[in-house]
N, C-alpha and C. Protein backbone atom coordinates (compact mmCIF):
# COMPACT_ATOMS: atom_id res chain seq x y z
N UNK A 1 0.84 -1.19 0.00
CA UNK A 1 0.00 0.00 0.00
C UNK A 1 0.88 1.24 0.00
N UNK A 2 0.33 2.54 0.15
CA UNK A 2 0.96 3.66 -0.16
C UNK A 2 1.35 4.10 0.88
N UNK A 3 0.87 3.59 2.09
CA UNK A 3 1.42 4.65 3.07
C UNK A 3 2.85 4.18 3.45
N UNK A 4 3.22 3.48 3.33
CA UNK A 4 4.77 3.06 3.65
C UNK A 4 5.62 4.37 2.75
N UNK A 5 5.25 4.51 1.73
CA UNK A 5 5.54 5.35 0.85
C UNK A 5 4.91 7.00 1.36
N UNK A 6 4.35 6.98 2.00
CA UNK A 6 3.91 8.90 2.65
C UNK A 6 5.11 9.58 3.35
N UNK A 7 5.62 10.51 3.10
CA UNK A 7 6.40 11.18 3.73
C UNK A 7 6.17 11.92 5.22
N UNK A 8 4.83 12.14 5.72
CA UNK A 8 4.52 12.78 7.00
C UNK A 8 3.60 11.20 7.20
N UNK A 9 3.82 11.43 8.49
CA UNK A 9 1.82 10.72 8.84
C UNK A 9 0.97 11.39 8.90
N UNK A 10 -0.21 10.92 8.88
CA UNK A 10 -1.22 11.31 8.92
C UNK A 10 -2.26 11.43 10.12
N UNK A 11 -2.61 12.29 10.80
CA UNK A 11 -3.31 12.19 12.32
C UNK A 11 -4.66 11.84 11.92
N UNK A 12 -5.36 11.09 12.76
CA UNK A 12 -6.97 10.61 12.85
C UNK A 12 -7.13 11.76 13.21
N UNK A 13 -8.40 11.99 13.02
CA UNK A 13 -9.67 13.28 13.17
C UNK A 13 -10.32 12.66 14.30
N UNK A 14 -10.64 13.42 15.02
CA UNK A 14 -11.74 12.14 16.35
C UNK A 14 -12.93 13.67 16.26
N UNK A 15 -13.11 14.37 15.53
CA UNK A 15 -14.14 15.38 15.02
C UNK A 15 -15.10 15.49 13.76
N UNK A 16 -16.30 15.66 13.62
CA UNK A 16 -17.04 15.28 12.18
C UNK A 16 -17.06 16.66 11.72
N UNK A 17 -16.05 15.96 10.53
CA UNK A 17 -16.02 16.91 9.44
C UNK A 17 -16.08 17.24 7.92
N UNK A 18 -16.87 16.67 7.68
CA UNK A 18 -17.96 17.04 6.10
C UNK A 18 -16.86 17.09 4.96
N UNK A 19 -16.71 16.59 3.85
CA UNK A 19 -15.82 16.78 2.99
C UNK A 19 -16.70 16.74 1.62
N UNK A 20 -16.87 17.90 1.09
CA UNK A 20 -17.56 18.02 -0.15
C UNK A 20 -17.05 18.22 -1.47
N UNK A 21 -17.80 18.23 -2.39
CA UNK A 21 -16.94 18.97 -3.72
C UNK A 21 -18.05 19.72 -3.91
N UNK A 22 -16.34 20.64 -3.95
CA UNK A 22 -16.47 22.25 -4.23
C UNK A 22 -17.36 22.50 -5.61
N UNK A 23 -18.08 23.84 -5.65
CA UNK A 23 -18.80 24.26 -6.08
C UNK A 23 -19.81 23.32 -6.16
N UNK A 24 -20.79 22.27 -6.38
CA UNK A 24 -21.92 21.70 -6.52
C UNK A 24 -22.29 21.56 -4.90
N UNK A 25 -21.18 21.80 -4.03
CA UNK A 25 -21.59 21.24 -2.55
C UNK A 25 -21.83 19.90 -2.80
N UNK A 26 -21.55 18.59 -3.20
CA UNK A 26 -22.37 17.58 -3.11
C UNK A 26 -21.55 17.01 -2.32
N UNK A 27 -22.05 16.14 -0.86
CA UNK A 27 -21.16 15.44 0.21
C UNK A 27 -20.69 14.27 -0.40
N UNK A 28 -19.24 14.32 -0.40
CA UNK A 28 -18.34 13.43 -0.90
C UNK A 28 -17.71 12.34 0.48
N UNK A 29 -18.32 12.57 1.41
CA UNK A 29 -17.96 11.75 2.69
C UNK A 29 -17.30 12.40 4.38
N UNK A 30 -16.39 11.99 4.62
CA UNK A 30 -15.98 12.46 6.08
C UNK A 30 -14.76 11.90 6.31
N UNK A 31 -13.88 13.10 6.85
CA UNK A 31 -12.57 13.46 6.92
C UNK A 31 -12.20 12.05 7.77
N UNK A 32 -11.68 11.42 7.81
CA UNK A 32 -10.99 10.61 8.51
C UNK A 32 -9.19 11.01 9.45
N UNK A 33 -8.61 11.41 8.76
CA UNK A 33 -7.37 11.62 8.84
C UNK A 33 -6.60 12.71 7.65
N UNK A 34 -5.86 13.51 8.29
CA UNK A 34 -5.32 14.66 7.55
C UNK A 34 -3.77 14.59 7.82
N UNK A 35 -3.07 15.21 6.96
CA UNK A 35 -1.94 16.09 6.86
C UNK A 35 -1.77 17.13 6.20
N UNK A 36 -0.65 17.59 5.90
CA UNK A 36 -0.80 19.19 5.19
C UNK A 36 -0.30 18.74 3.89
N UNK A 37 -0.36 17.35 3.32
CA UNK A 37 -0.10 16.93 2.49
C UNK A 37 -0.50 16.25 1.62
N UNK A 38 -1.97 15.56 2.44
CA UNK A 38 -2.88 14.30 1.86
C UNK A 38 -3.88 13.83 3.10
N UNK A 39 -5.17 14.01 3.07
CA UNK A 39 -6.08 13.18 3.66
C UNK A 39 -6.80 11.68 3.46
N UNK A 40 -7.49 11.19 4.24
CA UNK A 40 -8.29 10.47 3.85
C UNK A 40 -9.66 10.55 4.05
N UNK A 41 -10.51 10.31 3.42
CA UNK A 41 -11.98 10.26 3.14
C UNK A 41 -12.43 9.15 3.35
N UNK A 42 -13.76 8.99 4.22
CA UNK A 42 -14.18 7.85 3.97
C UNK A 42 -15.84 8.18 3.42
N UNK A 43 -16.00 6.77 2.74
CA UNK A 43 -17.18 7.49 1.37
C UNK A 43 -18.10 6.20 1.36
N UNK A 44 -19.27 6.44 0.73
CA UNK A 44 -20.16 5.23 -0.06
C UNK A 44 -20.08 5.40 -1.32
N UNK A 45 -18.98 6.23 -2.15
CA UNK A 45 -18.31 6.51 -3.33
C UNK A 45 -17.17 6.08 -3.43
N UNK A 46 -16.65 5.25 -4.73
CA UNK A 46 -16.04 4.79 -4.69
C UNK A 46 -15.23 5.39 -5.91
N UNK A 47 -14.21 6.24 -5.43
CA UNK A 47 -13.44 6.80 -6.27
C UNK A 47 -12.07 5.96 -6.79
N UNK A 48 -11.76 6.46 -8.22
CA UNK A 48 -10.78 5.99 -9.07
C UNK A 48 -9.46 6.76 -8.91
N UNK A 49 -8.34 5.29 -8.56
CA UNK A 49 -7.22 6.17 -8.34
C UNK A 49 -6.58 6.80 -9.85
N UNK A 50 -6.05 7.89 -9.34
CA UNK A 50 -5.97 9.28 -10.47
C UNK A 50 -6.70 10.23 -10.85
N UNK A 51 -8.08 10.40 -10.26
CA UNK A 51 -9.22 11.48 -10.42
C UNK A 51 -8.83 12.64 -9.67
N UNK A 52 -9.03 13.56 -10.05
CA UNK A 52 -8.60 14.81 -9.72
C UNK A 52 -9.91 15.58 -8.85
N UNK A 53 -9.95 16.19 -7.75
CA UNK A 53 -11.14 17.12 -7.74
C UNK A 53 -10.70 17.58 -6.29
N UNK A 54 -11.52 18.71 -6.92
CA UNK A 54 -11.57 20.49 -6.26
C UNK A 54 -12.39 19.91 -4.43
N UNK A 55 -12.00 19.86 -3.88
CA UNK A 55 -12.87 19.25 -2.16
C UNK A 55 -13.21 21.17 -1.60
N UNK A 56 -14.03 20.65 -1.04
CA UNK A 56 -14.68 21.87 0.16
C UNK A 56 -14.79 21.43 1.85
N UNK A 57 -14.30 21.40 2.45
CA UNK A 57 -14.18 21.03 4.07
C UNK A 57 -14.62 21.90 4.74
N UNK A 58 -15.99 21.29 5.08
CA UNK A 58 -16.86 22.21 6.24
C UNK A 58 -16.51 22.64 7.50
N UNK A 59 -16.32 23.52 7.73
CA UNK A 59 -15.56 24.10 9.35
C UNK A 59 -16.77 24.58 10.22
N UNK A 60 -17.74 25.05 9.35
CA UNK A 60 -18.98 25.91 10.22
C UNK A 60 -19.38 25.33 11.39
N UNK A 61 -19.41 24.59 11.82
CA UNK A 61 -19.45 24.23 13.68
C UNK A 61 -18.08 23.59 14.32
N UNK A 62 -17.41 24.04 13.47
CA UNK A 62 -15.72 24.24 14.28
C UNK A 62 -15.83 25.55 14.91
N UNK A 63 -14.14 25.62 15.74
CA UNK A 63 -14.09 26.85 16.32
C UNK A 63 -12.83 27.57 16.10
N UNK A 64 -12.58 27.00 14.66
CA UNK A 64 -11.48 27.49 14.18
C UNK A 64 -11.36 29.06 13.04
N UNK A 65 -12.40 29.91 13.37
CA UNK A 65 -12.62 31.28 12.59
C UNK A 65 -12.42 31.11 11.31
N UNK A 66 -12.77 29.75 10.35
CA UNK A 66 -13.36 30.17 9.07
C UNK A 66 -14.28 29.04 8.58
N UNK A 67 -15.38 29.56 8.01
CA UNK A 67 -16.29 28.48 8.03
C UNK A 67 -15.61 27.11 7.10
N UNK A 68 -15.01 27.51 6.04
CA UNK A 68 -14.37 26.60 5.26
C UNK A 68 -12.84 26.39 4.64
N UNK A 69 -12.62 25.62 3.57
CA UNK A 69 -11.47 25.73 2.84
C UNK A 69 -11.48 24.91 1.64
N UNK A 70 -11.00 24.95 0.98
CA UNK A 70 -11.13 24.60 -0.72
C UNK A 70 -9.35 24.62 -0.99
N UNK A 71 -9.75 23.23 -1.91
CA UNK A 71 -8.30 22.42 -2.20
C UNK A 71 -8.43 21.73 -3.02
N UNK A 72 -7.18 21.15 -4.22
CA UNK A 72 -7.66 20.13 -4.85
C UNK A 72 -6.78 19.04 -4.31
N UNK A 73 -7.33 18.12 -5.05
CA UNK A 73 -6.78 16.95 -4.40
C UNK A 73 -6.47 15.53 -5.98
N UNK A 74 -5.67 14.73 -5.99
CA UNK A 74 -5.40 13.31 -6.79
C UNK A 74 -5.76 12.73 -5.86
N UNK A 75 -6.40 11.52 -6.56
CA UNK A 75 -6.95 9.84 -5.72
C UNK A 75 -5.60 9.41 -6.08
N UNK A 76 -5.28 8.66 -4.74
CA UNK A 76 -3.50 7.96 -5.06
C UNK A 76 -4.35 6.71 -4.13
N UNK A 77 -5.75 6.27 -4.11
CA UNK A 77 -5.51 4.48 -3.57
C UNK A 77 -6.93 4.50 -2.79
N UNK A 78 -7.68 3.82 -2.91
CA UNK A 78 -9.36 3.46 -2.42
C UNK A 78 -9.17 2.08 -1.97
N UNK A 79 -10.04 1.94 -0.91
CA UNK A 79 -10.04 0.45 -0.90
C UNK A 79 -11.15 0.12 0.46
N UNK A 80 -11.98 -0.93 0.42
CA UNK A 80 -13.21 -1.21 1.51
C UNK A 80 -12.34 -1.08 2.72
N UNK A 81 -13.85 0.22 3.44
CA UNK A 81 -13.49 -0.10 4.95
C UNK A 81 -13.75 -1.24 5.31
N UNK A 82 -12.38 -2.00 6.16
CA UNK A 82 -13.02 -2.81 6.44
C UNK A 82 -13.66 -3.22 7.94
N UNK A 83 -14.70 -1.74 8.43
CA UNK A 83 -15.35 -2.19 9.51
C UNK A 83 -16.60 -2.16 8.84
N UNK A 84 -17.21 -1.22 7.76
CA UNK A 84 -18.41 -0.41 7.09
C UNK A 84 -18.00 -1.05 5.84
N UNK A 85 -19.10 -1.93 5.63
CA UNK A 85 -18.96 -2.74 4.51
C UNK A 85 -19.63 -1.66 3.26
N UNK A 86 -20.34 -1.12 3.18
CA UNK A 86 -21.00 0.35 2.23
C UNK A 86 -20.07 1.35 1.71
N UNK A 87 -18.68 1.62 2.59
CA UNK A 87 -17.99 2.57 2.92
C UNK A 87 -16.30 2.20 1.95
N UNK A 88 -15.88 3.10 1.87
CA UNK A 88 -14.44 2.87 1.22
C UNK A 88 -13.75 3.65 1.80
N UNK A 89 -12.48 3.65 2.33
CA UNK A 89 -10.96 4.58 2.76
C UNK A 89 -10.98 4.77 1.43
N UNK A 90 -10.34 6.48 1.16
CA UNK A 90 -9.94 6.68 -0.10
C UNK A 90 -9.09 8.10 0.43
N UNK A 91 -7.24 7.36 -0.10
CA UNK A 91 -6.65 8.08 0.59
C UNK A 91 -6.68 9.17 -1.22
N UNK A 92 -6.32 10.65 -0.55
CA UNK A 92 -5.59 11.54 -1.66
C UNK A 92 -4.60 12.75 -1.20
N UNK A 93 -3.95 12.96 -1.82
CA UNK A 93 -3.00 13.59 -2.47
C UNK A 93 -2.89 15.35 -2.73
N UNK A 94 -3.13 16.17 -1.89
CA UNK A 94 -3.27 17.58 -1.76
C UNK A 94 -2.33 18.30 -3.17
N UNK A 95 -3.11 18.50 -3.97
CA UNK A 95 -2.27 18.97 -4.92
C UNK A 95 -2.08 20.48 -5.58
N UNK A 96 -2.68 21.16 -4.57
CA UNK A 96 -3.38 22.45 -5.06
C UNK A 96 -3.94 23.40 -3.42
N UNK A 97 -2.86 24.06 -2.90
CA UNK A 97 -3.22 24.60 -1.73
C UNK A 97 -3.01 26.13 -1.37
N UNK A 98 -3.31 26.98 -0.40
CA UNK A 98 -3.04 28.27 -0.24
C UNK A 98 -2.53 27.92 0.80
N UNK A 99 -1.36 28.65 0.89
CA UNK A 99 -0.40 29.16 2.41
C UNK A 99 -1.59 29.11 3.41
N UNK A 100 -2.82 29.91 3.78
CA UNK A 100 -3.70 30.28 4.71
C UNK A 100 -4.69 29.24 4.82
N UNK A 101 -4.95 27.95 4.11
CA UNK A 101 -5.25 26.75 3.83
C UNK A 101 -4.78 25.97 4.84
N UNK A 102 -3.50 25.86 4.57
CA UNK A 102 -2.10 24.86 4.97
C UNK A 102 -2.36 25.40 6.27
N UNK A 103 -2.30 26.90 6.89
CA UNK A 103 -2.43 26.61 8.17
C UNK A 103 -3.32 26.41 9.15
N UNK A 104 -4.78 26.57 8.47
CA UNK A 104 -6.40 25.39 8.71
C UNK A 104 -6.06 24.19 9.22
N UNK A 105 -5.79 24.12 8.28
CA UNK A 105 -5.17 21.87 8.64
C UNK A 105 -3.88 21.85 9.62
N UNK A 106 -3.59 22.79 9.39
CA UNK A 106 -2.56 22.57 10.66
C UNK A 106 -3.28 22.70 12.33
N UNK A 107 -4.34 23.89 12.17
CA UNK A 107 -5.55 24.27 13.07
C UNK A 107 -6.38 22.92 13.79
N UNK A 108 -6.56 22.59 12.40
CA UNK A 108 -7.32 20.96 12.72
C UNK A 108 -6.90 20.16 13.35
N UNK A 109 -5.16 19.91 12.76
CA UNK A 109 -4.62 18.51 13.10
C UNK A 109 -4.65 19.07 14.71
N UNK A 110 -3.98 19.90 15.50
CA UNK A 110 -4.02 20.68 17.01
C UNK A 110 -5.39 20.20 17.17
N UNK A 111 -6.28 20.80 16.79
CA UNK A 111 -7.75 21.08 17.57
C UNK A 111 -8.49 19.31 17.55
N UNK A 112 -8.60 18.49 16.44
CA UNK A 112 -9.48 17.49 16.49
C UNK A 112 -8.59 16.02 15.93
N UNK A 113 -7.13 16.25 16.24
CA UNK A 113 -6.68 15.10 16.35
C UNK A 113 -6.44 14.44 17.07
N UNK A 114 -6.87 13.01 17.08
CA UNK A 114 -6.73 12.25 18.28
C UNK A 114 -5.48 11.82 18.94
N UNK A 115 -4.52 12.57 18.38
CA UNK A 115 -3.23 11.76 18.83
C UNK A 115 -2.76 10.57 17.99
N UNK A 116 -3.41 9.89 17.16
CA UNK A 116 -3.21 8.33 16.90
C UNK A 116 -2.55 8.91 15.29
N UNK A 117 -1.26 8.32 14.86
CA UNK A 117 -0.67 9.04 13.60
C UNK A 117 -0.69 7.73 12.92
N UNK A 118 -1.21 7.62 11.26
CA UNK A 118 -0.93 6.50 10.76
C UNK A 118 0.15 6.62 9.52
């Protein structure tokens, strides 16, 4: 798998946080785990590794002073959760970020990570 191959880890989220695509708003699943480099999603969509797309990450009942943030992202690897048989891990690839972005997720990883790095 890929993560042997990730250069940071990645912290669990132990907070619900909405992961959409941008502009249509349509819910694309829930943040699982972040870095300032690549998250994971977990979905009842089952995305293709190499698809490209624009994400929107809902902050509005965070308490981190901005309701959102917008990023793009590459699929680099999907595969069944295997606790949520409906559900898929689908890690990607941050490919497209703002300085004031980068330090959101840095906001996050502090505020709603559980400690647990994979």
């Amino acid at each position: 798998m890929d993560s042997e191959r990730r250069a940071r880890k990645r912290i669990k989220i132990s907070y619900y946080l909405p992961v959409n695509k941008a502009g249509s708003l349509e819910k694309l699943g829930i943040l699982s785990e972040i870095n300032t480099k690549g998250l994971q999603v977990d979905t009842q969509t089952l995305l293709s590794k190499g698809e490209t797309y624009r994400l929107h990450l809902d902050l509005m009942n965070s308490n981190l002073g901005v309701s959102s943030i917008n990023f793009s992202v590459i699929v680099r690897w999907s595969r069944p959760d295997p606790i949520e048989p409906n559900y898929y891990n689908i890690g990607m690839e941050i490919i497209e970020i703002s300085a004031a972005e980068i330090n959101v997720i840095e906001k996050i990883m502090a505020s709603y990570g559980s400690g647990v790095f994979t």
